[in-house]
Structure formats: structure tokens, C-alpha cells
N, C-alpha and C. Protein backbone atom coordinates (compact mmCIF):
# COMPACT_ATOMS: atom_id res chain seq x y z
N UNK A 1 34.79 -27.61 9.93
CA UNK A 1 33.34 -27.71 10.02
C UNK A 1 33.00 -29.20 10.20
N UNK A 2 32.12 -29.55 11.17
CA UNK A 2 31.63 -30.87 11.39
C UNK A 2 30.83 -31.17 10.58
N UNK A 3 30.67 -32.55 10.24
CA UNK A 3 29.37 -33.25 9.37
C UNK A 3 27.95 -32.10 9.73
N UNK A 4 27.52 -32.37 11.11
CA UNK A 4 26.63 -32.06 11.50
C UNK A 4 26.13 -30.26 10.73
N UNK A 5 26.99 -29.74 10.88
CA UNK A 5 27.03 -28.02 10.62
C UNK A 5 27.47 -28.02 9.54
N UNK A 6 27.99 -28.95 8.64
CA UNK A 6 27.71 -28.93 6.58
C UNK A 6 26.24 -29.23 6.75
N UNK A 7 26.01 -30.53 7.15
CA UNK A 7 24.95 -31.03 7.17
C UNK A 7 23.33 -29.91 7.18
N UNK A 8 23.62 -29.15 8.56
CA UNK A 8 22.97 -28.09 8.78
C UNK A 8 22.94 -27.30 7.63
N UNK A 9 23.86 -26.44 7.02
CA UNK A 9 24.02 -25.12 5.47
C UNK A 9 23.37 -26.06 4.52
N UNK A 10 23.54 -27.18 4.48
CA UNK A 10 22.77 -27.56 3.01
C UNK A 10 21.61 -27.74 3.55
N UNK A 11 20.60 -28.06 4.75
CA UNK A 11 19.28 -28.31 4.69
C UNK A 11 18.74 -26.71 5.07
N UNK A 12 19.45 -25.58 5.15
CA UNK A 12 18.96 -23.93 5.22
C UNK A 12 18.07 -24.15 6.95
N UNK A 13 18.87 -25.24 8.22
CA UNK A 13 18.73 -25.01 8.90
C UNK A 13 18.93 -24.01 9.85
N UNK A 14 19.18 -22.86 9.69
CA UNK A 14 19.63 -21.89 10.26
C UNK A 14 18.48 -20.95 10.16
N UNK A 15 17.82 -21.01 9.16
CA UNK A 15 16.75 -19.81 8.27
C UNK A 15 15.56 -20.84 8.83
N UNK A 16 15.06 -22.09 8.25
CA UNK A 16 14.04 -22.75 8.88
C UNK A 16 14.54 -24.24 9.43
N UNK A 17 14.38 -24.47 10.55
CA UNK A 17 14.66 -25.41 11.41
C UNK A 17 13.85 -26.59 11.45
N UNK A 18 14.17 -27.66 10.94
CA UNK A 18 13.37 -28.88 11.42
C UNK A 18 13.70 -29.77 12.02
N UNK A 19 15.19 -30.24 12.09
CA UNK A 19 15.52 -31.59 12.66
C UNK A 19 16.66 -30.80 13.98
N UNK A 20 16.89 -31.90 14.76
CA UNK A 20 17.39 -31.22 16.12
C UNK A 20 18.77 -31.83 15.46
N UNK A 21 20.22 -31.91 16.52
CA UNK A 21 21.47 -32.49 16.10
C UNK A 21 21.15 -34.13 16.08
N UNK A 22 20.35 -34.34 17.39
CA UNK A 22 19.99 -35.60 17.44
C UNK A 22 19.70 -36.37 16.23
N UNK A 23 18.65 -35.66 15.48
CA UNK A 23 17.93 -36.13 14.20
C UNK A 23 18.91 -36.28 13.04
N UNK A 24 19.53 -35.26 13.03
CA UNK A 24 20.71 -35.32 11.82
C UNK A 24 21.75 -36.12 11.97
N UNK A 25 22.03 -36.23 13.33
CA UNK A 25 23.64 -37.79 13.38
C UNK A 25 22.77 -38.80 12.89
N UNK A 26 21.69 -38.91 13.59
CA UNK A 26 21.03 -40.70 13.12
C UNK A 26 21.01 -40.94 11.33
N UNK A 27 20.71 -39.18 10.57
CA UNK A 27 20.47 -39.85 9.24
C UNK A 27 21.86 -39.44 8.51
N UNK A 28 22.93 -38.88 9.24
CA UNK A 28 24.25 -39.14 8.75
C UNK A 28 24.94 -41.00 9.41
N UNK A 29 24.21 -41.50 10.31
CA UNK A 29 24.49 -42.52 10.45
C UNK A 29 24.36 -43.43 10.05
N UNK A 30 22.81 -43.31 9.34
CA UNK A 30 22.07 -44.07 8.31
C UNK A 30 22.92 -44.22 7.04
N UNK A 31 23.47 -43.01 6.55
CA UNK A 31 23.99 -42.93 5.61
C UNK A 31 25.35 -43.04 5.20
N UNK A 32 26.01 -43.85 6.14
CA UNK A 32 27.21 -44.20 6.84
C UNK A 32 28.13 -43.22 6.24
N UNK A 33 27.65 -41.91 7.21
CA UNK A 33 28.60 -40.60 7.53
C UNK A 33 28.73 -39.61 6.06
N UNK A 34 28.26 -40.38 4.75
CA UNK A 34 28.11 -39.63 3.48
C UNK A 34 26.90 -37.99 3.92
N UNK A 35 27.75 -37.02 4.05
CA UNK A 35 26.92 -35.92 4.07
C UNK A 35 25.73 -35.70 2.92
N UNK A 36 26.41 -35.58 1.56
CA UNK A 36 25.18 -35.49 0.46
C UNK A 36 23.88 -36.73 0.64
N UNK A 37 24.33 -37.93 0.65
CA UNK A 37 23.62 -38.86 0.86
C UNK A 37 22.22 -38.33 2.31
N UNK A 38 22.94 -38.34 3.43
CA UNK A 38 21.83 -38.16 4.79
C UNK A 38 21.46 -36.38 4.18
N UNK A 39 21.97 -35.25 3.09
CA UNK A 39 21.15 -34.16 2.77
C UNK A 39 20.07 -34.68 1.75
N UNK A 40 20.26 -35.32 1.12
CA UNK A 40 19.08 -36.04 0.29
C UNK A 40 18.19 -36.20 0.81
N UNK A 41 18.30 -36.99 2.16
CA UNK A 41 17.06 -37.86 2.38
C UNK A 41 16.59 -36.86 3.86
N UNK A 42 17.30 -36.63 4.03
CA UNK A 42 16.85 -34.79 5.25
C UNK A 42 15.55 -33.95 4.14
N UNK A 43 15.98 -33.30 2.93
CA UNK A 43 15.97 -32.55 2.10
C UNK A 43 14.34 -33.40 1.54
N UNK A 44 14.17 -34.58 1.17
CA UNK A 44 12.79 -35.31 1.26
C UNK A 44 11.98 -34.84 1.83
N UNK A 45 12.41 -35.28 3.41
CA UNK A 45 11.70 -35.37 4.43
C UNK A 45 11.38 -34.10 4.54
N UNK A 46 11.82 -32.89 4.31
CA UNK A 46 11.64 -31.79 4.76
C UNK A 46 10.70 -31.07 3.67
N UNK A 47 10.84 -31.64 2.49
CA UNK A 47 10.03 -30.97 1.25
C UNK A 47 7.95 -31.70 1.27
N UNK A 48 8.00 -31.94 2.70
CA UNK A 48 6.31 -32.24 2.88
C UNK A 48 5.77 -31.19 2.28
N UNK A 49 4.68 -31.57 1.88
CA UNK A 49 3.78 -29.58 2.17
C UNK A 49 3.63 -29.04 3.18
N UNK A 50 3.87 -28.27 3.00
CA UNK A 50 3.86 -27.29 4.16
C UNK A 50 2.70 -26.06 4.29
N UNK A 51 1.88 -25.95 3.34
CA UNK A 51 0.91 -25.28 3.08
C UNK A 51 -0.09 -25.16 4.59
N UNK A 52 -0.29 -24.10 4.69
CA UNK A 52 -1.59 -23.46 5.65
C UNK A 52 -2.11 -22.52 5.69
N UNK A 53 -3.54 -22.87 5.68
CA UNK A 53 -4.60 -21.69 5.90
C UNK A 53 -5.44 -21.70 7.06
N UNK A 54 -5.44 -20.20 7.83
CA UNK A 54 -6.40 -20.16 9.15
C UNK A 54 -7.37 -18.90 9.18
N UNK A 55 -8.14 -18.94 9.14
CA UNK A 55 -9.16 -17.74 9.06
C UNK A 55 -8.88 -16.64 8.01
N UNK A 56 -8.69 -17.18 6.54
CA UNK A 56 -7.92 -16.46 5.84
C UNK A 56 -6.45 -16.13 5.69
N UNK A 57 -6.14 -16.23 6.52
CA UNK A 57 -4.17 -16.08 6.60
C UNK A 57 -3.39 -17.28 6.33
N UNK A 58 -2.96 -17.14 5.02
CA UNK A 58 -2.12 -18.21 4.17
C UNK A 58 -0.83 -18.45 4.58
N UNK A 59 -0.36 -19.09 4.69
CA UNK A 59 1.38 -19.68 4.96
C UNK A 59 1.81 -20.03 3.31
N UNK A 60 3.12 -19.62 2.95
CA UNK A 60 3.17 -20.32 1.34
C UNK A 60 3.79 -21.63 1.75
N UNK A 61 3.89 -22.59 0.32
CA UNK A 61 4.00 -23.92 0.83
C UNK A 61 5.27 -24.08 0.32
N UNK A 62 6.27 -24.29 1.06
CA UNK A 62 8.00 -24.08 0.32
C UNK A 62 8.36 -26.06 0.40
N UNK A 63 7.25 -26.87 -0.23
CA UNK A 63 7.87 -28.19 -0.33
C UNK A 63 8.77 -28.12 -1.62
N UNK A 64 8.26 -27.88 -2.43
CA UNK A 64 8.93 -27.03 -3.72
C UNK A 64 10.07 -26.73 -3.78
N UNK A 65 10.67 -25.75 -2.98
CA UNK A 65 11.87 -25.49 -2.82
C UNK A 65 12.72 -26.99 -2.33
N UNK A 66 12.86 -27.38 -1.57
CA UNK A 66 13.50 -27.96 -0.78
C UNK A 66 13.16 -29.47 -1.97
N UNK A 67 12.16 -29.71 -2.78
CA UNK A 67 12.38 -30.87 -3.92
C UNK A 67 13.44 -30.52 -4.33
N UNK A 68 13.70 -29.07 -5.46
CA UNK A 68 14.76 -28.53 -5.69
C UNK A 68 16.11 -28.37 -4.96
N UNK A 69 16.07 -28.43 -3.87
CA UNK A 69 17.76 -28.40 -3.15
C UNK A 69 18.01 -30.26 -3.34
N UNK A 70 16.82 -31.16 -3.12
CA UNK A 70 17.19 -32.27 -3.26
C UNK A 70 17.84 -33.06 -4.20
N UNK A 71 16.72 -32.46 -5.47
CA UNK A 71 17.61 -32.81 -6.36
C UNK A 71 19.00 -32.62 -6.63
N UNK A 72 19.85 -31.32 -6.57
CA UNK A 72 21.14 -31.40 -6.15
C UNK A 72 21.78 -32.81 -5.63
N UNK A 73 21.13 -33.07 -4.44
CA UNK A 73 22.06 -33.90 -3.48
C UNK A 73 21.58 -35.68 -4.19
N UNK A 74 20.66 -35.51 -5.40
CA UNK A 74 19.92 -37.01 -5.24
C UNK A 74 21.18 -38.01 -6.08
N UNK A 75 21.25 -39.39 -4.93
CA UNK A 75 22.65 -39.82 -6.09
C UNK A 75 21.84 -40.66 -6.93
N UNK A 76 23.26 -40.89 -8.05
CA UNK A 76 22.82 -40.80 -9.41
C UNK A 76 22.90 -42.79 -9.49
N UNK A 77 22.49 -43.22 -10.15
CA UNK A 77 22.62 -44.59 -10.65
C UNK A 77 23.64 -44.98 -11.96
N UNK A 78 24.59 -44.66 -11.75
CA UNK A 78 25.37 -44.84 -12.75
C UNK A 78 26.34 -45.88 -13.00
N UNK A 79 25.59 -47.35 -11.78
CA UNK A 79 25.67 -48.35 -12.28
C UNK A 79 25.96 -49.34 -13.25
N UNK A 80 26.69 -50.30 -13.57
CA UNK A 80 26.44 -50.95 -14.79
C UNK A 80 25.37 -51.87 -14.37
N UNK A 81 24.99 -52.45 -15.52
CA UNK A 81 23.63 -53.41 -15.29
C UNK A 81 24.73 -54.47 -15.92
N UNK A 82 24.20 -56.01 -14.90
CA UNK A 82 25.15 -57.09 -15.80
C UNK A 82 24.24 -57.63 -16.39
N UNK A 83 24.23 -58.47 -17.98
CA UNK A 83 23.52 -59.37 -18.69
C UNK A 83 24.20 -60.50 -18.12
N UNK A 84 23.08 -61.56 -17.24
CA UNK A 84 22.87 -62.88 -17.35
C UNK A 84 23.01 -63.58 -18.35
């Protein structure tokens, strides 16, 4: 399996589609090739609201979800801090 098509199963591009292949190399590139890292920040971007209403007919707003898949992927700071 390529970066791109992990990349794809963790953002549930298959079910709802937002970024093209194009879009996803640049933020696996960004993320110098770390898959979890460029699903994090995919997984952000994708958790906008999404909410809509048109003459009564509601869309539900699944930013929600996709906070939740993020968190999964969000890295952790487990850093040491140095004292000066």
C-alpha cells in the first residue's frame, strides 16, 4: 500500500472525498513523508463545519467526527523542556 492510499483509509476518503492525490502528496510532503503527521493535519482541515440548510433540508455537520479521527493521529509533545 502506498503513502497516498494509507493516507486515503485514515482520512475515510473513499466514503467522503475532499482532497485530490495532488493535495495529499503536498501534505505528506509537508510532513516529510510521516503518514500520521500529513493525517493530522488532512483530518483538521477536513473537520470545518460542514453544516447546511436550504429551504428546510438540513445536511448534518460531521466536523465532529473527523476532530475525533484527529485526535488519534495528533502528535504528542513528549519533549523534555531544558532549565536554563
Amino acid at each position: 500500500m502506498t503513502p497516498i492510499q494509507e493516507l486515503k483509509l485514515i482520512l475515510r476518503e473513499p466514503d467522503i472525498p475532499f482532497f485530490s492525490d495532488e493535495d495529499l502528496g503536498y501534505y505528506l510532503e509537508k510532513n516529510s513523508g510521516d503518514v500520521k503527521k500529513a493525517a493530522y493535519e488532512c483530518l483538521i482541515i477536513k473537520s470545518e463545519n460542514t453544516s447546511m440548510a436550504v429551504s428546510g433540508l438540513t445536511a448534518a455537520d460531521s466536523s465532529d467526527y473527523f476532530r475525533r479521527l484527529a485526535a488519534k493521529y495528533r502528535p504528542s509533545n513528549s519533549g523534555i523542556l531544558k532549565k536554563d
